[in-house]
PDB file of N, CA and C in Angstrom:
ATOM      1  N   UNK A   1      -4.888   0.976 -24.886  1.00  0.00           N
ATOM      2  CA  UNK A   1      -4.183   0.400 -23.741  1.00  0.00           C
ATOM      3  C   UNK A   1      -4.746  -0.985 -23.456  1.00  0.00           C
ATOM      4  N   UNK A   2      -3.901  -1.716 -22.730  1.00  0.00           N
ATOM      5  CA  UNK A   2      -4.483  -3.081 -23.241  1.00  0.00           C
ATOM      6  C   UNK A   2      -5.516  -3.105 -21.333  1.00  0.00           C
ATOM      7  N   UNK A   3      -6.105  -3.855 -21.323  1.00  0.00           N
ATOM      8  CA  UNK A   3      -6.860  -3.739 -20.086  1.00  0.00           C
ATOM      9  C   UNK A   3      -6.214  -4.613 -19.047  1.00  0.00           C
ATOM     10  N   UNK A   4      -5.812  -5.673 -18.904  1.00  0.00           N
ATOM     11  CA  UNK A   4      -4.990  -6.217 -18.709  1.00  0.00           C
ATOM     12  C   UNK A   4      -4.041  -5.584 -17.633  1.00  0.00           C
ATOM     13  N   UNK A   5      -3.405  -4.578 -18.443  1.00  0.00           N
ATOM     14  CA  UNK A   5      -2.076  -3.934 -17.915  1.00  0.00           C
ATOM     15  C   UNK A   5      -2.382  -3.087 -16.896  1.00  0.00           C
ATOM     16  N   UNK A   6      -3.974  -2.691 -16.651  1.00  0.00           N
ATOM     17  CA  UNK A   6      -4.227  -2.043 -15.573  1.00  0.00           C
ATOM     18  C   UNK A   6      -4.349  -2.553 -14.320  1.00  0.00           C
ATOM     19  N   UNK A   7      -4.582  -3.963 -14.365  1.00  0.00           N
ATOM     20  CA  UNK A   7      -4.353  -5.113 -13.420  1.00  0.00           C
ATOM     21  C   UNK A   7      -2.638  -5.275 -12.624  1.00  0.00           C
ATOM     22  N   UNK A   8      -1.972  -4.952 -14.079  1.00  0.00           N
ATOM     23  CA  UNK A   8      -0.315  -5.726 -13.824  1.00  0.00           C
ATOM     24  C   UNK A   8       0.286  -4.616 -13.521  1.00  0.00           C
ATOM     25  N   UNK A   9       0.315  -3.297 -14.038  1.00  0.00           N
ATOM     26  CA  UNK A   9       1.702  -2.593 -13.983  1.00  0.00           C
ATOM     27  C   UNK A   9       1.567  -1.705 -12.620  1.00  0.00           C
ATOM     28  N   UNK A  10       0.867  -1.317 -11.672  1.00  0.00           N
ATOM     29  CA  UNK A  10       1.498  -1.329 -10.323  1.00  0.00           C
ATOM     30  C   UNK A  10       2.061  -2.092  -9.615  1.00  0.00           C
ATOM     31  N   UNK A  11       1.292  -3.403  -9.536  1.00  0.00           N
ATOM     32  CA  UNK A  11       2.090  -4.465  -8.903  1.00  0.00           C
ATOM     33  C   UNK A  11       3.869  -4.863  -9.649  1.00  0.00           C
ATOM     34  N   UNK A  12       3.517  -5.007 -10.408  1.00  0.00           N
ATOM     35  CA  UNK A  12       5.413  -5.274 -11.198  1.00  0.00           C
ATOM     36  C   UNK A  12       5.743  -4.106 -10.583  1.00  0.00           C
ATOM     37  N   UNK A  13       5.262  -2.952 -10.302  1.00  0.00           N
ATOM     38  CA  UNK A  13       5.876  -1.716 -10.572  1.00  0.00           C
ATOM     39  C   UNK A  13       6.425  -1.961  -8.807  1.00  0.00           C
ATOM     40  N   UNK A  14       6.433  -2.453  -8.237  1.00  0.00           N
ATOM     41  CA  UNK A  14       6.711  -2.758  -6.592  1.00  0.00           C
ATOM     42  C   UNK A  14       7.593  -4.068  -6.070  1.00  0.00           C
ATOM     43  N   UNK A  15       7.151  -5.253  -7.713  1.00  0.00           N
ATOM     44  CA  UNK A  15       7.727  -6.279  -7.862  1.00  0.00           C
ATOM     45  C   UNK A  15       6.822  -7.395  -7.066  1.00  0.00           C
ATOM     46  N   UNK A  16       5.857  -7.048  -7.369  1.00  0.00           N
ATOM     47  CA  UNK A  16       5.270  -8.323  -7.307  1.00  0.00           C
ATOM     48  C   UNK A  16       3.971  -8.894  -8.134  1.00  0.00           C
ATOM     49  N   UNK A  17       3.391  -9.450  -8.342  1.00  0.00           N
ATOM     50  CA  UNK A  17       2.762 -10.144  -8.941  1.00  0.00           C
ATOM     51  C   UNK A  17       1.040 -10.085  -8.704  1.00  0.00           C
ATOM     52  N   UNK A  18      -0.390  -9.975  -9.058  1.00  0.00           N
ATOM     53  CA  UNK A  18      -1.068  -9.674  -9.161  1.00  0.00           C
ATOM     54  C   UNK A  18      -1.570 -10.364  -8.206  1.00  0.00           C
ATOM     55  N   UNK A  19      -1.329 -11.072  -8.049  1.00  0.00           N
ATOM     56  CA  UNK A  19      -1.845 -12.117  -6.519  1.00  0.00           C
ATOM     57  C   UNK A  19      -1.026 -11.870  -4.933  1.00  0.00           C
ATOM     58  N   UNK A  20       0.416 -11.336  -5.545  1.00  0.00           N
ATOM     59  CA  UNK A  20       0.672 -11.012  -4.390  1.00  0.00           C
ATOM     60  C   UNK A  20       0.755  -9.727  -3.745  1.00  0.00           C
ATOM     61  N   UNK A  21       0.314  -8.501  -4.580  1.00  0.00           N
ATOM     62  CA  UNK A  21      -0.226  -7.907  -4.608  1.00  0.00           C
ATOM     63  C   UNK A  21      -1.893  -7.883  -3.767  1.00  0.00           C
ATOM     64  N   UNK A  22      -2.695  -8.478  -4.397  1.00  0.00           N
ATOM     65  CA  UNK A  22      -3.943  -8.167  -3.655  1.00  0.00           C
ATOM     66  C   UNK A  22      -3.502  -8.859  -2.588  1.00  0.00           C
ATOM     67  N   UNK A  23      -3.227 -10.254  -2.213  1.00  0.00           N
ATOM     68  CA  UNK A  23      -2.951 -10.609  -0.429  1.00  0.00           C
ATOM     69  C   UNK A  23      -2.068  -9.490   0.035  1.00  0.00           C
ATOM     70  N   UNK A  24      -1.065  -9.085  -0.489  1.00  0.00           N
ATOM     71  CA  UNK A  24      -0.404  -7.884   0.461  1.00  0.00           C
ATOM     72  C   UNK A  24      -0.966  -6.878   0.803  1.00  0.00           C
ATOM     73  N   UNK A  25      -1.895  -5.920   0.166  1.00  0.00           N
ATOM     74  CA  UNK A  25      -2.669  -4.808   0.063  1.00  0.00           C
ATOM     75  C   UNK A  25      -4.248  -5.228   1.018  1.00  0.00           C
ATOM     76  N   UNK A  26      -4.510  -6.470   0.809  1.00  0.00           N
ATOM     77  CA  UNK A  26      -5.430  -7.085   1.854  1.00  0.00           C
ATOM     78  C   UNK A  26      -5.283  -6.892   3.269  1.00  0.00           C
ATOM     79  N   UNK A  27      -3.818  -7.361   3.086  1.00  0.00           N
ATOM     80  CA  UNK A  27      -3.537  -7.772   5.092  1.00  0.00           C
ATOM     81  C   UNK A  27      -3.082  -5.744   5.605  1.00  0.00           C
ATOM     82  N   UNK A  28      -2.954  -5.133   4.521  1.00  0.00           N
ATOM     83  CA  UNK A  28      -2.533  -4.139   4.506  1.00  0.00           C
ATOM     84  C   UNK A  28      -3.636  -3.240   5.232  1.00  0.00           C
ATOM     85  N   UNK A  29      -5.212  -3.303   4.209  1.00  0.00           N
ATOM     86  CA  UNK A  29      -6.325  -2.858   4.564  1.00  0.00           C
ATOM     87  C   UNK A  29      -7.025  -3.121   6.152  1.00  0.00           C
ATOM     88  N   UNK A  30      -6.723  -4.599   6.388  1.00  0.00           N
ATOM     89  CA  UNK A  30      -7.532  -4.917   7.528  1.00  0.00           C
ATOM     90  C   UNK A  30      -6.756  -4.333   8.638  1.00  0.00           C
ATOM     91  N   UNK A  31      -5.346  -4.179   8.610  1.00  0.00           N
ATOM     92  CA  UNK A  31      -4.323  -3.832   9.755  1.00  0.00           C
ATOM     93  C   UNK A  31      -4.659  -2.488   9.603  1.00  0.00           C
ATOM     94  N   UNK A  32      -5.018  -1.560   8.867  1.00  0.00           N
ATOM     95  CA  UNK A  32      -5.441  -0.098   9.162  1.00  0.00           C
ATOM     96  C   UNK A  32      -6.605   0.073   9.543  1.00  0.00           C
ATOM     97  N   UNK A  33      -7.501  -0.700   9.299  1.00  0.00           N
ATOM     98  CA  UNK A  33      -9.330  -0.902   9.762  1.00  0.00           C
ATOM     99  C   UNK A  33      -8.953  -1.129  11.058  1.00  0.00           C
ATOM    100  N   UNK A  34      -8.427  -2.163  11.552  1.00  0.00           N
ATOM    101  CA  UNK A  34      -8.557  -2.280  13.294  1.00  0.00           C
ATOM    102  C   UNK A  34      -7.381  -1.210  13.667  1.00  0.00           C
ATOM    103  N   UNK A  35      -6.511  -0.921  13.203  1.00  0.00           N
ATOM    104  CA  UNK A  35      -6.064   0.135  14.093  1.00  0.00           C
ATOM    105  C   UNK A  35      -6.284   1.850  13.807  1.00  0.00           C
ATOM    106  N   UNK A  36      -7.417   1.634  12.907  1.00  0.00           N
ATOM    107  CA  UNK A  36      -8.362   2.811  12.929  1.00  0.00           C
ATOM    108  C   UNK A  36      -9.572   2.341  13.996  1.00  0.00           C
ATOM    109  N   UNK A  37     -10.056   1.149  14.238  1.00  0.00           N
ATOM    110  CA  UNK A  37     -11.329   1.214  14.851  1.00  0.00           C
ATOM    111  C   UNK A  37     -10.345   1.404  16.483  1.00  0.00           C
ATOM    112  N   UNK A  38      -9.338   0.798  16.861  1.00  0.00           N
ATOM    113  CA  UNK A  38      -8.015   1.493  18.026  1.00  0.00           C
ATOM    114  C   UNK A  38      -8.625   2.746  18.244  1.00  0.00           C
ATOM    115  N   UNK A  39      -7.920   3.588  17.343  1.00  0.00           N
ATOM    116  CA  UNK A  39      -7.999   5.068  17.769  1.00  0.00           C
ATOM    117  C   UNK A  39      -9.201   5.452  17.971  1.00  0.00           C
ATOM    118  N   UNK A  40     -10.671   5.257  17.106  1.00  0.00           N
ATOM    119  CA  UNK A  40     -11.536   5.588  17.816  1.00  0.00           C
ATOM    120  C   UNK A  40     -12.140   5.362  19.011  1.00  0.00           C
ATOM    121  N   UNK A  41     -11.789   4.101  19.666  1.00  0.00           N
ATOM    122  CA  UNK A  41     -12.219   4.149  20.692  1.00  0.00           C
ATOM    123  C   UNK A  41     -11.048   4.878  21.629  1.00  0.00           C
ATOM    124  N   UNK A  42      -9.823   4.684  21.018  1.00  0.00           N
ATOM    125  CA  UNK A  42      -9.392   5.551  21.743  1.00  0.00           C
ATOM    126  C   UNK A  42      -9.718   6.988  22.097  1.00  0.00           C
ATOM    127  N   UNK A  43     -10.173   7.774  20.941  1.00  0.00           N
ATOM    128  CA  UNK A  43     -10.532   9.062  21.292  1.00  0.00           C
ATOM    129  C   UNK A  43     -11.685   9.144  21.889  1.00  0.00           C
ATOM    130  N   UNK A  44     -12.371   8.068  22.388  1.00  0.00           N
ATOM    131  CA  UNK A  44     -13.433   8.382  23.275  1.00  0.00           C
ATOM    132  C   UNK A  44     -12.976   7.527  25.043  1.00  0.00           C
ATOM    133  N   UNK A  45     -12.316   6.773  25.128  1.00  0.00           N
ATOM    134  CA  UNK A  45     -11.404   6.195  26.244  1.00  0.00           C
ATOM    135  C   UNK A  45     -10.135   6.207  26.070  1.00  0.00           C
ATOM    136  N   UNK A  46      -9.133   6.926  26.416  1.00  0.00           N
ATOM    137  CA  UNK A  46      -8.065   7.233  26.115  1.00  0.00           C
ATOM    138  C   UNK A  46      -6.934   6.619  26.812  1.00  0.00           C
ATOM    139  N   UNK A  47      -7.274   5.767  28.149  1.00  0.00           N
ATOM    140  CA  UNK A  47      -6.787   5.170  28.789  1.00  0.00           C
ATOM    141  C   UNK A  47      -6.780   3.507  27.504  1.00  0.00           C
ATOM    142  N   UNK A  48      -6.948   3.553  26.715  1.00  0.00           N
ATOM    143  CA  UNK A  48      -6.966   1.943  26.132  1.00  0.00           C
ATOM    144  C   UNK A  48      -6.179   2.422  24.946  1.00  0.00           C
ATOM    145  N   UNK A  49      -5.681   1.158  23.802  1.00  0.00           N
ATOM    146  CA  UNK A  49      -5.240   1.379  22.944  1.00  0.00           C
ATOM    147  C   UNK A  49      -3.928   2.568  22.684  1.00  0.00           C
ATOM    148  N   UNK A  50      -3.399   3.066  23.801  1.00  0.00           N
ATOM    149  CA  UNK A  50      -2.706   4.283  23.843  1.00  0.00           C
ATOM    150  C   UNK A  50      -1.287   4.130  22.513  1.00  0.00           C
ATOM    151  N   UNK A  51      -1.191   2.752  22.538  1.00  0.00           N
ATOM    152  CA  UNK A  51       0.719   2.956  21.523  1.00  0.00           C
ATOM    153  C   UNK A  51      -0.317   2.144  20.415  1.00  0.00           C
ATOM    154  N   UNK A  52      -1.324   1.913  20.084  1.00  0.00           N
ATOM    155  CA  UNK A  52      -1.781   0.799  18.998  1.00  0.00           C
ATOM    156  C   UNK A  52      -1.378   1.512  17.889  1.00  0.00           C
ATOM    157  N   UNK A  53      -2.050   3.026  17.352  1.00  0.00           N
ATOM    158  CA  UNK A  53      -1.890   3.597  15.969  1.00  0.00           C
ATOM    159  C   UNK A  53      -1.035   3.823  15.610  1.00  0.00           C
ATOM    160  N   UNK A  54      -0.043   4.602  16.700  1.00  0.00           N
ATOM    161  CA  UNK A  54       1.300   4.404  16.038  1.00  0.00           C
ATOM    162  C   UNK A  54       2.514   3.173  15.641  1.00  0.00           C
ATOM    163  N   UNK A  55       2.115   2.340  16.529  1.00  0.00           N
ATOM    164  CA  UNK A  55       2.746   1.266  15.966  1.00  0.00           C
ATOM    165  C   UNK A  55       2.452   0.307  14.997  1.00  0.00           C
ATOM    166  N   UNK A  56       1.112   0.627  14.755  1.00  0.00           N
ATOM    167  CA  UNK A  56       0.280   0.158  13.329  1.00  0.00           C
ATOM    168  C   UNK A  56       1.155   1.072  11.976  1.00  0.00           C
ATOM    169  N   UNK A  57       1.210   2.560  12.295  1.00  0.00           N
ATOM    170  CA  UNK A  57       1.956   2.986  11.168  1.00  0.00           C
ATOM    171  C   UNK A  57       3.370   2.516  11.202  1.00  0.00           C
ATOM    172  N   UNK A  58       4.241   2.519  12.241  1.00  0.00           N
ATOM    173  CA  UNK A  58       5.250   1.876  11.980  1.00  0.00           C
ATOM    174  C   UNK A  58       5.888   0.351  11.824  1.00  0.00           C
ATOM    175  N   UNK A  59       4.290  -0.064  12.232  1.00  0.00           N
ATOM    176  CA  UNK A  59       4.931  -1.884  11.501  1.00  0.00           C
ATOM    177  C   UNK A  59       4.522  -1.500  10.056  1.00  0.00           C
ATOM    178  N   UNK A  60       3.223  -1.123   9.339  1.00  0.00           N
ATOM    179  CA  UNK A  60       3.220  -0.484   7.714  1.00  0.00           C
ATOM    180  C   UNK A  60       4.077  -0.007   7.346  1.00  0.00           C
ATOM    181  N   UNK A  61       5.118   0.707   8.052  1.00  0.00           N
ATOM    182  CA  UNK A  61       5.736   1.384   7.278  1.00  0.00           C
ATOM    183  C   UNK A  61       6.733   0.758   7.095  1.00  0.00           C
ATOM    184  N   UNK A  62       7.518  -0.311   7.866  1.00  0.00           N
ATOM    185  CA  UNK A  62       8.619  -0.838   7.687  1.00  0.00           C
ATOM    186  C   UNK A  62       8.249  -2.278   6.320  1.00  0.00           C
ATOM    187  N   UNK A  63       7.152  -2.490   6.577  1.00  0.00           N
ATOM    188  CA  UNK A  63       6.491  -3.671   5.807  1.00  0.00           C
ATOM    189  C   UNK A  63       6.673  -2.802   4.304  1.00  0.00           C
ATOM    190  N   UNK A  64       6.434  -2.068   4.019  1.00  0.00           N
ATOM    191  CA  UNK A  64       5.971  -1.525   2.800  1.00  0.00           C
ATOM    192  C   UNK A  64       7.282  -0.694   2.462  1.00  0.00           C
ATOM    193  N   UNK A  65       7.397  -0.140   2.677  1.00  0.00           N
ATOM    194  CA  UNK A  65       8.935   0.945   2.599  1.00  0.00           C
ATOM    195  C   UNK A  65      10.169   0.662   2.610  1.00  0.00           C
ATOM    196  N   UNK A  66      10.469  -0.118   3.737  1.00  0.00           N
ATOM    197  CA  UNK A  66      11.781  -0.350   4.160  1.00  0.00           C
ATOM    198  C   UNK A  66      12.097  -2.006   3.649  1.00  0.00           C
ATOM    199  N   UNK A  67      10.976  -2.452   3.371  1.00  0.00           N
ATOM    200  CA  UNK A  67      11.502  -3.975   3.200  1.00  0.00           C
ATOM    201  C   UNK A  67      10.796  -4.656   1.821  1.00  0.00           C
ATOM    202  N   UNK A  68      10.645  -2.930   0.564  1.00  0.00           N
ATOM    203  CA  UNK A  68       9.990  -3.212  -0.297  1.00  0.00           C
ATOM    204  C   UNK A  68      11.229  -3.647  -1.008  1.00  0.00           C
ATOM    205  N   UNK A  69      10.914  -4.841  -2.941  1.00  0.00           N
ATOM    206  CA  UNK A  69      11.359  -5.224  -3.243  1.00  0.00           C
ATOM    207  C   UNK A  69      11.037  -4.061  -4.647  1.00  0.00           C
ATOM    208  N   UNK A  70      12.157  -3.440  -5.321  1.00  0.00           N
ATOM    209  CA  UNK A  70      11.901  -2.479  -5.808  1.00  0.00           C
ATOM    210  C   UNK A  70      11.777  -3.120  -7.215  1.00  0.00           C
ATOM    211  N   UNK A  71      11.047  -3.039  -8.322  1.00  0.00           N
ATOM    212  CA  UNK A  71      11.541  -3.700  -9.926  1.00  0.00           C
ATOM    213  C   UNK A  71      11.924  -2.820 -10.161  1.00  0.00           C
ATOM    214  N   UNK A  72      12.706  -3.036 -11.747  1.00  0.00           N
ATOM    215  CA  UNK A  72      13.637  -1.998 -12.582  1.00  0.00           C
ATOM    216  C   UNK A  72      12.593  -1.181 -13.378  1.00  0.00           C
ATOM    217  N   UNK A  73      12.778   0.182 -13.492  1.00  0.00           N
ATOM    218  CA  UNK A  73      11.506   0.982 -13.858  1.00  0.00           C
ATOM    219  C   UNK A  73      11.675   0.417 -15.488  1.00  0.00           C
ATOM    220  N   UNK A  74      10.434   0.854 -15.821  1.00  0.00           N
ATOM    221  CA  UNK A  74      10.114   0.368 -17.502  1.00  0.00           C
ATOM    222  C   UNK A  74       9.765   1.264 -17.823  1.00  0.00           C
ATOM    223  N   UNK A  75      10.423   1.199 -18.856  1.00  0.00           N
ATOM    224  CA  UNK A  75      10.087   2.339 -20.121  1.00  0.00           C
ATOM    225  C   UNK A  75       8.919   3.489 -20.481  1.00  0.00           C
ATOM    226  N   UNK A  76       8.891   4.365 -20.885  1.00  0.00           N
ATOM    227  CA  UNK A  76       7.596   4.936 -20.842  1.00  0.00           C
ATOM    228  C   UNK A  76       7.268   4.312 -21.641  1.00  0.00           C
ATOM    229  N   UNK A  77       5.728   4.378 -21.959  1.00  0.00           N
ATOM    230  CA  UNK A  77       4.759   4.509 -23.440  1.00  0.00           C
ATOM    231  C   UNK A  77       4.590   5.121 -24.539  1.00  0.00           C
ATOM    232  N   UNK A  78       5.560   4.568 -25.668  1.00  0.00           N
ATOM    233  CA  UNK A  78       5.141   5.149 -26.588  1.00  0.00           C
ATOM    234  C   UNK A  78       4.175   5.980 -26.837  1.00  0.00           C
ATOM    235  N   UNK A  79       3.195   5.341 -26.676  1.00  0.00           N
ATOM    236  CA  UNK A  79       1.419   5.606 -27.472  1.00  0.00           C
ATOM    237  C   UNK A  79       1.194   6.750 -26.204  1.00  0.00           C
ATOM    238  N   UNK A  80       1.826   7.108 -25.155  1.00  0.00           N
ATOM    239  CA  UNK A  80       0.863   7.906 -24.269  1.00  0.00           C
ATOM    240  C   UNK A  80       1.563   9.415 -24.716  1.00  0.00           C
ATOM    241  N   UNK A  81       0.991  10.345 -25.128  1.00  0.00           N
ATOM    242  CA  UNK A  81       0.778  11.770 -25.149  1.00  0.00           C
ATOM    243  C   UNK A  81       1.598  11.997 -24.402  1.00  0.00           C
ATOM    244  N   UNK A  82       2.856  13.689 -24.659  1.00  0.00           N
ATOM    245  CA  UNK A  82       3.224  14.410 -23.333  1.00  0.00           C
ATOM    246  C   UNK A  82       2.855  15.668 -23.499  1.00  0.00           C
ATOM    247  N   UNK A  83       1.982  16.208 -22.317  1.00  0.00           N
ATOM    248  CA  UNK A  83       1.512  17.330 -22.316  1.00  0.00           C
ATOM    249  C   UNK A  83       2.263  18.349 -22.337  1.00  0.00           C
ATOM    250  N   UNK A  84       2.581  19.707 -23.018  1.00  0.00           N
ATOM    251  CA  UNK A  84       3.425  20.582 -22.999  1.00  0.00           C
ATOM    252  C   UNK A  84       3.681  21.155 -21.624  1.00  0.00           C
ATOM    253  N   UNK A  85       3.032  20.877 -20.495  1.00  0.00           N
ATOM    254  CA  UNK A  85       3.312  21.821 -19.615  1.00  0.00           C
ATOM    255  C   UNK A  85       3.330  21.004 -18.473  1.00  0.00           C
TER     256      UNK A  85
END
């Protein structure tokens, strides 16, 4: 397998490109870090942060899901094995 391709073929596989890829998956990470560090303080003051987590999953989810750019699937791999079962 070429090494390379372990870099490229998720990102194509979403349609985008290896760079835009890691900045997307970046801004992706930090927006779940603070609205994970949200909920914990929420679960210890519950009066704060009350709509943050969920609307953290639903701006992700519309970002990623609903307004993904899909590529055309590619071919399997020759060279890869299919397991009988």
């Amino acid at each position: 397998m070429n090494p390379l391709r372990a870099f490229t073929e998720h990102p194509a596989s979403v349609g985008e490109s290896y760079t835009e890829h890691m900045a997307r998956a970046t801004c992706f990470g930090v927006r779940m870090i603070g609205a994970g560090l949200a909920c914990l303080v929420h679960a210890l003051l519950p009066f704060l942060f009350v709509r943050t987590g969920s609307a953290a999953i639903a701006e992700l989810n519309d970002r990623m899901v609903a307004n993904r750019r899909v590529a055309p699937p590619s071919p399997p791999l020759a060279s890869t094995p299919r397991l009988p079962f």
